[in-house]
C-alpha atoms as a PDB file:
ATOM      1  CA  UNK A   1      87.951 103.208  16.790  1.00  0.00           C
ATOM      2  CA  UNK A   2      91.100 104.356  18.788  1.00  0.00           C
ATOM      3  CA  UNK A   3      92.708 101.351  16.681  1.00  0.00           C
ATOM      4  CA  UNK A   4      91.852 102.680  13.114  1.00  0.00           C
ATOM      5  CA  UNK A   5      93.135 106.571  14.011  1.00  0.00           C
ATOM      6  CA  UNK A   6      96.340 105.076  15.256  1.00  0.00           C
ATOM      7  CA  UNK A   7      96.829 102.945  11.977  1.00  0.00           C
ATOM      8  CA  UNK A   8      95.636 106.134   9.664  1.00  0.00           C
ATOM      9  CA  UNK A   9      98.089 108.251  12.102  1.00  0.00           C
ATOM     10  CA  UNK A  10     101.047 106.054  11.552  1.00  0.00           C
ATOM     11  CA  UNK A  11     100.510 105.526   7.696  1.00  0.00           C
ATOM     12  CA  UNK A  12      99.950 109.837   7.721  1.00  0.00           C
ATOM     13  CA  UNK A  13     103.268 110.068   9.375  1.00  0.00           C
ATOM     14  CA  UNK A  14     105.167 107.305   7.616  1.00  0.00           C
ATOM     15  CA  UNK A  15     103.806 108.826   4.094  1.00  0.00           C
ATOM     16  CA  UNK A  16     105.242 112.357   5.141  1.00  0.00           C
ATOM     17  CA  UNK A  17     108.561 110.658   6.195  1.00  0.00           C
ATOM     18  CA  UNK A  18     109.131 109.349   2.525  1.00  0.00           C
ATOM     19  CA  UNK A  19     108.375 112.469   1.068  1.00  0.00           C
ATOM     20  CA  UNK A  20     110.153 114.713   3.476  1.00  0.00           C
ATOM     21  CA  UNK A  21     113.341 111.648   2.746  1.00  0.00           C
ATOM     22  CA  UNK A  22     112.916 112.098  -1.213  1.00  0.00           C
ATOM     23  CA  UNK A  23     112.762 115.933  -1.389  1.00  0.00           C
ATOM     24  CA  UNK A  24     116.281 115.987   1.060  1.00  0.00           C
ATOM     25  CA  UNK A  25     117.552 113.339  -1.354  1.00  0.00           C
ATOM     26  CA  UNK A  26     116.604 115.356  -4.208  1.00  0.00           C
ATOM     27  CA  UNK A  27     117.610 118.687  -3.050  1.00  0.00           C
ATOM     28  CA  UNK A  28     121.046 116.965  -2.125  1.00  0.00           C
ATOM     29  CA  UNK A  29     121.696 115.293  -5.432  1.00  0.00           C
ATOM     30  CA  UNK A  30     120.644 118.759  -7.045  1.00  0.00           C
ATOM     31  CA  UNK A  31     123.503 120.252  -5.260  1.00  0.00           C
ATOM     32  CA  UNK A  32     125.727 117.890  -5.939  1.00  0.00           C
ATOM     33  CA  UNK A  33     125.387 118.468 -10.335  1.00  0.00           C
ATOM     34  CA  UNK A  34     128.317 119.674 -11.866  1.00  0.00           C
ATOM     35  CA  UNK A  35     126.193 122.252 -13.922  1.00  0.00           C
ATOM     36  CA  UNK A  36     124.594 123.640 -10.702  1.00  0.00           C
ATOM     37  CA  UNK A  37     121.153 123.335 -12.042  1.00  0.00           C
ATOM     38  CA  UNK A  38     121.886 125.271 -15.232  1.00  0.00           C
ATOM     39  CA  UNK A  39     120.675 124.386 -18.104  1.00  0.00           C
ATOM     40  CA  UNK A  40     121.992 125.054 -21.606  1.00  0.00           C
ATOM     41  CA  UNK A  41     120.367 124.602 -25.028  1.00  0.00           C
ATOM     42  CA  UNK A  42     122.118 123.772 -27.789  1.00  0.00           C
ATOM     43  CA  UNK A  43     121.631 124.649 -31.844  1.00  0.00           C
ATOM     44  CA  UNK A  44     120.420 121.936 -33.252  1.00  0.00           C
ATOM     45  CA  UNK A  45     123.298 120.214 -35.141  1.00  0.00           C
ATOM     46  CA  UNK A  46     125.713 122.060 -32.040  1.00  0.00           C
ATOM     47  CA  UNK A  47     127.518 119.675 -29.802  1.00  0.00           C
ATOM     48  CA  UNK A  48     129.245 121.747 -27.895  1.00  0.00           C
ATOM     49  CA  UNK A  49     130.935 120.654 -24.568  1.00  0.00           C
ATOM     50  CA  UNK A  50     129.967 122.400 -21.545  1.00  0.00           C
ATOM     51  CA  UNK A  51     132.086 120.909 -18.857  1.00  0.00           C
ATOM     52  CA  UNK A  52     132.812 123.867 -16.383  1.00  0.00           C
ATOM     53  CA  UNK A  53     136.254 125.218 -17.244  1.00  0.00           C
ATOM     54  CA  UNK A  54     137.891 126.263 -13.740  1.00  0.00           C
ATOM     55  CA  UNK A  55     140.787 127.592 -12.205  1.00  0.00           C
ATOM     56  CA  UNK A  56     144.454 125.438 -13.289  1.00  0.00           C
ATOM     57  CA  UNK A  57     142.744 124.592 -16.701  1.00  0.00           C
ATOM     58  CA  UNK A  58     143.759 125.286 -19.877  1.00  0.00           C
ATOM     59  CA  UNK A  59     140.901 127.194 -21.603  1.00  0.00           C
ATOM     60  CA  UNK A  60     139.767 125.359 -24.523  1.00  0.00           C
ATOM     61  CA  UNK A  61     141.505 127.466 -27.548  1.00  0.00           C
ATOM     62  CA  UNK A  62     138.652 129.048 -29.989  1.00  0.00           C
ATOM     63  CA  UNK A  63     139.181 130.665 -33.565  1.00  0.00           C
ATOM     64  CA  UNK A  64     137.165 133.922 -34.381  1.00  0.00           C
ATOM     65  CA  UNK A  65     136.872 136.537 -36.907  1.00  0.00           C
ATOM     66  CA  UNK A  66     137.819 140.149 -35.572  1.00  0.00           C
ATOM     67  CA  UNK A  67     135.676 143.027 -37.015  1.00  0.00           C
ATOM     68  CA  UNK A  68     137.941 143.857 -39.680  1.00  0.00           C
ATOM     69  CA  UNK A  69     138.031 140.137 -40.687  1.00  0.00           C
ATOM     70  CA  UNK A  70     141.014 139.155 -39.847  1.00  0.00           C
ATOM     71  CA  UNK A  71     141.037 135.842 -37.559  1.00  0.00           C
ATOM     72  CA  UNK A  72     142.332 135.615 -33.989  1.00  0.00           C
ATOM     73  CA  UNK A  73     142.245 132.400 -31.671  1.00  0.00           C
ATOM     74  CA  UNK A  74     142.794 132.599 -27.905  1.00  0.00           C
ATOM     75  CA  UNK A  75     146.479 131.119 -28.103  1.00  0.00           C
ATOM     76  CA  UNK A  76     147.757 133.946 -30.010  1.00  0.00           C
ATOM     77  CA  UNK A  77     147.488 135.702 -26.588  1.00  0.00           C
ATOM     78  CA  UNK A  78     150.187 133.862 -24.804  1.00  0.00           C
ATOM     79  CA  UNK A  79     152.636 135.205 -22.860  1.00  0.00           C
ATOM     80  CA  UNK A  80     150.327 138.181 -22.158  1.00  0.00           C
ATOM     81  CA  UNK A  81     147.418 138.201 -18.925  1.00  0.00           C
ATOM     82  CA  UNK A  82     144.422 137.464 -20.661  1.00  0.00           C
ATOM     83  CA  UNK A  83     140.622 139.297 -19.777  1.00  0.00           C
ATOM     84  CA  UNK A  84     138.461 136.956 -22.126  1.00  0.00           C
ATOM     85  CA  UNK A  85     135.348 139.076 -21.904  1.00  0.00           C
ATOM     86  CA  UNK A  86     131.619 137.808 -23.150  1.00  0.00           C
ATOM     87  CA  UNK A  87     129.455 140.790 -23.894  1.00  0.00           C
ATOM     88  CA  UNK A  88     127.317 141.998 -26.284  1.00  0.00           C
ATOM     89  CA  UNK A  89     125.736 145.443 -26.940  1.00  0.00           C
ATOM     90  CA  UNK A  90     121.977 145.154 -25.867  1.00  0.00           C
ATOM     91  CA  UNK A  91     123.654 144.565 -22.383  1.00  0.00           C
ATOM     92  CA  UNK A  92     123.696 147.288 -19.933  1.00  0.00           C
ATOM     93  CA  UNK A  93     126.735 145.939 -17.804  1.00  0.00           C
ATOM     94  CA  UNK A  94     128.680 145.306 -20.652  1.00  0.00           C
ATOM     95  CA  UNK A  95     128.032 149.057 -21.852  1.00  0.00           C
ATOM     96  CA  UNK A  96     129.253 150.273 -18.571  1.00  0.00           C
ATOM     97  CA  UNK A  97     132.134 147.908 -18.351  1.00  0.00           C
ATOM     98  CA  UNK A  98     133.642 148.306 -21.781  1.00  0.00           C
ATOM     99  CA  UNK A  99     135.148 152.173 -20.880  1.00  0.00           C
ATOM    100  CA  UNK A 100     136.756 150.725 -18.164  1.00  0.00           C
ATOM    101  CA  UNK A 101     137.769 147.570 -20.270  1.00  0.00           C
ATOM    102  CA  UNK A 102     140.102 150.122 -22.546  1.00  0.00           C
ATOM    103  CA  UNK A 103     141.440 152.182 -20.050  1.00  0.00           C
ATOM    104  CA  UNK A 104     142.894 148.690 -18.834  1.00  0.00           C
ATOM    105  CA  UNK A 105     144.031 147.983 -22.750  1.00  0.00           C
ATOM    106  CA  UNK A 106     146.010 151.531 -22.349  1.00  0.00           C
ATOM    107  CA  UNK A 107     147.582 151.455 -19.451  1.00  0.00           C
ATOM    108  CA  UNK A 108     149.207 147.868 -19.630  1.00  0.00           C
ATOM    109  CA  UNK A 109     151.022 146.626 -21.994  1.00  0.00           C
ATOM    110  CA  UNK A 110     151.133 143.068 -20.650  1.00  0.00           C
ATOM    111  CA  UNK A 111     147.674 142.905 -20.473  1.00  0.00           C
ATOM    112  CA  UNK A 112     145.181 141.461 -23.574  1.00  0.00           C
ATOM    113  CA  UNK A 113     141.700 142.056 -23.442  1.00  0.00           C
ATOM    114  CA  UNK A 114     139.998 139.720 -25.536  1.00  0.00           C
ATOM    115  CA  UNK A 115     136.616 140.604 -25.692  1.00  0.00           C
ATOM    116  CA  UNK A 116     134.207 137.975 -27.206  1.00  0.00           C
ATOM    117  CA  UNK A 117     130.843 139.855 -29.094  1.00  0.00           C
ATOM    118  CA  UNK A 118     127.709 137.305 -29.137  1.00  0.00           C
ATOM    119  CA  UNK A 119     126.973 138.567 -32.288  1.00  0.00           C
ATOM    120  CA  UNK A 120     124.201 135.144 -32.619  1.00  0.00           C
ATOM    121  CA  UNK A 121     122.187 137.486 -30.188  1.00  0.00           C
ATOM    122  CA  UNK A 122     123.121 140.373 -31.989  1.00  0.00           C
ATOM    123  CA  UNK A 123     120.589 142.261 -34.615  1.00  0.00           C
ATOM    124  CA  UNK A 124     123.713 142.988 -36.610  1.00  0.00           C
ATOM    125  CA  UNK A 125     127.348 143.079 -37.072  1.00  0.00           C
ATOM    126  CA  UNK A 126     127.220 146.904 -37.765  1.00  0.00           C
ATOM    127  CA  UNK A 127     125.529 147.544 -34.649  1.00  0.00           C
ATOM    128  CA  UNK A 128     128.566 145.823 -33.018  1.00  0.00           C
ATOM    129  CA  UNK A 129     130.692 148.217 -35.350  1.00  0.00           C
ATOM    130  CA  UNK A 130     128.837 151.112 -34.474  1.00  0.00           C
ATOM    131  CA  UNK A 131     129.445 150.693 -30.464  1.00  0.00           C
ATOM    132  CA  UNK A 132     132.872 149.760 -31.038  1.00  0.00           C
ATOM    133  CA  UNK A 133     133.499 152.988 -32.882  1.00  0.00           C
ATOM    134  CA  UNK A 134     131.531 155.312 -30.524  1.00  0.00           C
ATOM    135  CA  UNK A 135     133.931 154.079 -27.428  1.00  0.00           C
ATOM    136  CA  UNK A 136     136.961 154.053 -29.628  1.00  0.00           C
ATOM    137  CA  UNK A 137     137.749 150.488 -28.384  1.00  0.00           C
ATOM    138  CA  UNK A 138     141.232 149.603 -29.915  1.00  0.00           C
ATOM    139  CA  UNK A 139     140.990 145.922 -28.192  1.00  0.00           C
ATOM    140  CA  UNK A 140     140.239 142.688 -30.248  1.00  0.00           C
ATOM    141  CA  UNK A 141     136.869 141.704 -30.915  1.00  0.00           C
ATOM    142  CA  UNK A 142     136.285 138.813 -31.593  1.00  0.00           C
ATOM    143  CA  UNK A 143     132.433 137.469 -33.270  1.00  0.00           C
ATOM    144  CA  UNK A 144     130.811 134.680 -32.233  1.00  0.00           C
ATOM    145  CA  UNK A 145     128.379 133.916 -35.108  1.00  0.00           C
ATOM    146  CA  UNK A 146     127.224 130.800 -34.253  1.00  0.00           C
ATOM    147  CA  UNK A 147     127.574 131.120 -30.168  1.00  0.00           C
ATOM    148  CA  UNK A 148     129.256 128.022 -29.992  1.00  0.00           C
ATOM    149  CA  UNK A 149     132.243 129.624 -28.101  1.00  0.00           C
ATOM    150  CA  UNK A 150     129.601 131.861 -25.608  1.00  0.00           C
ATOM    151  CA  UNK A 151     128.091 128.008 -24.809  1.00  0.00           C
ATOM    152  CA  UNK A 152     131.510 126.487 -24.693  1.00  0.00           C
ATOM    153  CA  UNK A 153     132.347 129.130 -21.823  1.00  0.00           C
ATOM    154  CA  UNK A 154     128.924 129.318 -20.474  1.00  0.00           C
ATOM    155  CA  UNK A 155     128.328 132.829 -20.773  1.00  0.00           C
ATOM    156  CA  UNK A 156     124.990 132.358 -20.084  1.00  0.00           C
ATOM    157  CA  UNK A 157     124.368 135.996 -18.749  1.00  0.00           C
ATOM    158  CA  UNK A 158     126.666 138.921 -19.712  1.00  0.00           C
ATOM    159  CA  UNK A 159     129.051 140.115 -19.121  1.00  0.00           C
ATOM    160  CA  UNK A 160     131.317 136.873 -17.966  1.00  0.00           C
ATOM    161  CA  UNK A 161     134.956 137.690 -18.080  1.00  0.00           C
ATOM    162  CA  UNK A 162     137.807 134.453 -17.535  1.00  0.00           C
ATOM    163  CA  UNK A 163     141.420 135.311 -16.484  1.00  0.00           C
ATOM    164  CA  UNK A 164     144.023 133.570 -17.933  1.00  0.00           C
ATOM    165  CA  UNK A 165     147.503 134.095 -17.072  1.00  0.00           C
ATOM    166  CA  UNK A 166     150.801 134.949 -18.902  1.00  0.00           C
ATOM    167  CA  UNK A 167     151.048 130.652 -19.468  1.00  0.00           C
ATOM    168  CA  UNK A 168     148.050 130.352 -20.921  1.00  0.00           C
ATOM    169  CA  UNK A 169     146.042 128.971 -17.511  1.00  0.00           C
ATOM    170  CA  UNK A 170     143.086 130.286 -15.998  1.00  0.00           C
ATOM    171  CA  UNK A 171     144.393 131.722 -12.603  1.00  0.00           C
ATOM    172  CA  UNK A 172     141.311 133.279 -11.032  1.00  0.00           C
ATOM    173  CA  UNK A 173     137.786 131.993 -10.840  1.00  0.00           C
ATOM    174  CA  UNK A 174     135.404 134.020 -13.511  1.00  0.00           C
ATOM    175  CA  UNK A 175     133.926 136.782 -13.070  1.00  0.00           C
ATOM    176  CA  UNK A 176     129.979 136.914 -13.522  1.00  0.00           C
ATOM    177  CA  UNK A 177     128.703 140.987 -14.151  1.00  0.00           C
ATOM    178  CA  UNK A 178     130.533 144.285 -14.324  1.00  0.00           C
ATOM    179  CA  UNK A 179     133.811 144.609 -13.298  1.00  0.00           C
ATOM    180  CA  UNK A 180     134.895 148.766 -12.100  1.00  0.00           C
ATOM    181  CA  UNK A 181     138.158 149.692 -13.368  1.00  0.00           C
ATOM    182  CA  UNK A 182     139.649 149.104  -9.346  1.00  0.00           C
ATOM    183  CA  UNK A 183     138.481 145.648  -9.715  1.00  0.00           C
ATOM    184  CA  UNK A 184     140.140 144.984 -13.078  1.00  0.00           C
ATOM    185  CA  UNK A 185     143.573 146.322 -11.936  1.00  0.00           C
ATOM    186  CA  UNK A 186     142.969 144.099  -8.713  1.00  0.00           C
ATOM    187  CA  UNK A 187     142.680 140.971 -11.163  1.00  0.00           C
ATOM    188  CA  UNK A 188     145.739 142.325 -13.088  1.00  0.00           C
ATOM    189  CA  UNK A 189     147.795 142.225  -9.457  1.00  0.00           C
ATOM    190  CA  UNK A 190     146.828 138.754  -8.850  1.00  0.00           C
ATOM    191  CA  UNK A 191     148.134 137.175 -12.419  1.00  0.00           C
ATOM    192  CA  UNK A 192     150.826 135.745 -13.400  1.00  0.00           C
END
């Protein structure tokens, strides 16, 4: 009898080993993928890569229609510090953020905001029009129709803002949420 518990004790503990070694192995490899555990759906008929873009790359260059229909792509920004800001106007961050975003656009001249409208999640471009107009932003903005470009930079929650200095390189890791005006002319400071 003392046998049998001994064999049913050492199977019991040699089962919870495994599964204590697979869920460490698991959690490890988990940590170790590149998308931290995010996961992004494309359109269908979208392939869009999603590789992180970090600091000392070159952000991948993007074409977009500005509200007045003209068409702007990132590179036109050169030689200028670079806020590329995703927002969008159902987003109470970005609402809060965007005052502080064109006191920024006044004060420097050196200094572009770019501010990227994921107008896919939008319920229309005149509702974009109309918020634009109420804050008398005077910055570009551009329109993502198809929210390839929000994907591309995974702007998965708003606002996400990349820094990209007067080369054209991102300088300082993004920012995820609102940024206060202090924090902005911080980022400025630490640009090239």
């Amino acid at each position: 009898m003392l046998v049998k518990r001994l064999i049913a004790l050492s199977v019991i503990i040699t089962l919870s080993g495994v599964i204590i070694f697979n869920i460490l192995e698991d959690n490890k490899s988990n940590q170790n993928d590149p998308e931290d555990g995010m996961m992004y759906i494309q359109p269908e008929g979208m392939d869009v890569d999603t590789t992180d873009i970090e600091v000392g790359d070159v952000p991948p260059n993007f074409q977009l229609k500005t509200l007045d229909g003209q068409t702007k792509q990132l590179q036109d920004f050169k030689g200028k510090k670079v806020f590329v800001n995703f927002w969008a106007t159902w987003c109470p961050p970005c609402r809060k953020e965007m005052p502080h975003m064109q006191e920024i656009q006044d004060k420097y001249e050196n200094v572009e905001i770019v501010a990227v409208n994921a107008l896919h999640s939008e319920s229309s471009v005149d509702q974009v029009r109309e918020f634009v107009e109420e804050r008398d932003l005077t910055f570009p903005i551009l329109l993502d129709e198809s929210g390839e470009v929000t994907l591309r930079y995974q702007a998965m929650s708003m606002p996400v803002t990349y820094f990209v200095n007067s080369e054209g390189v991102i300088q300082l890791p993004k920012k995820i949420g609102p940024m206060t005006y202090e924090e902005m002319e911080e980022k400025i400071k630490q640009l090239d």
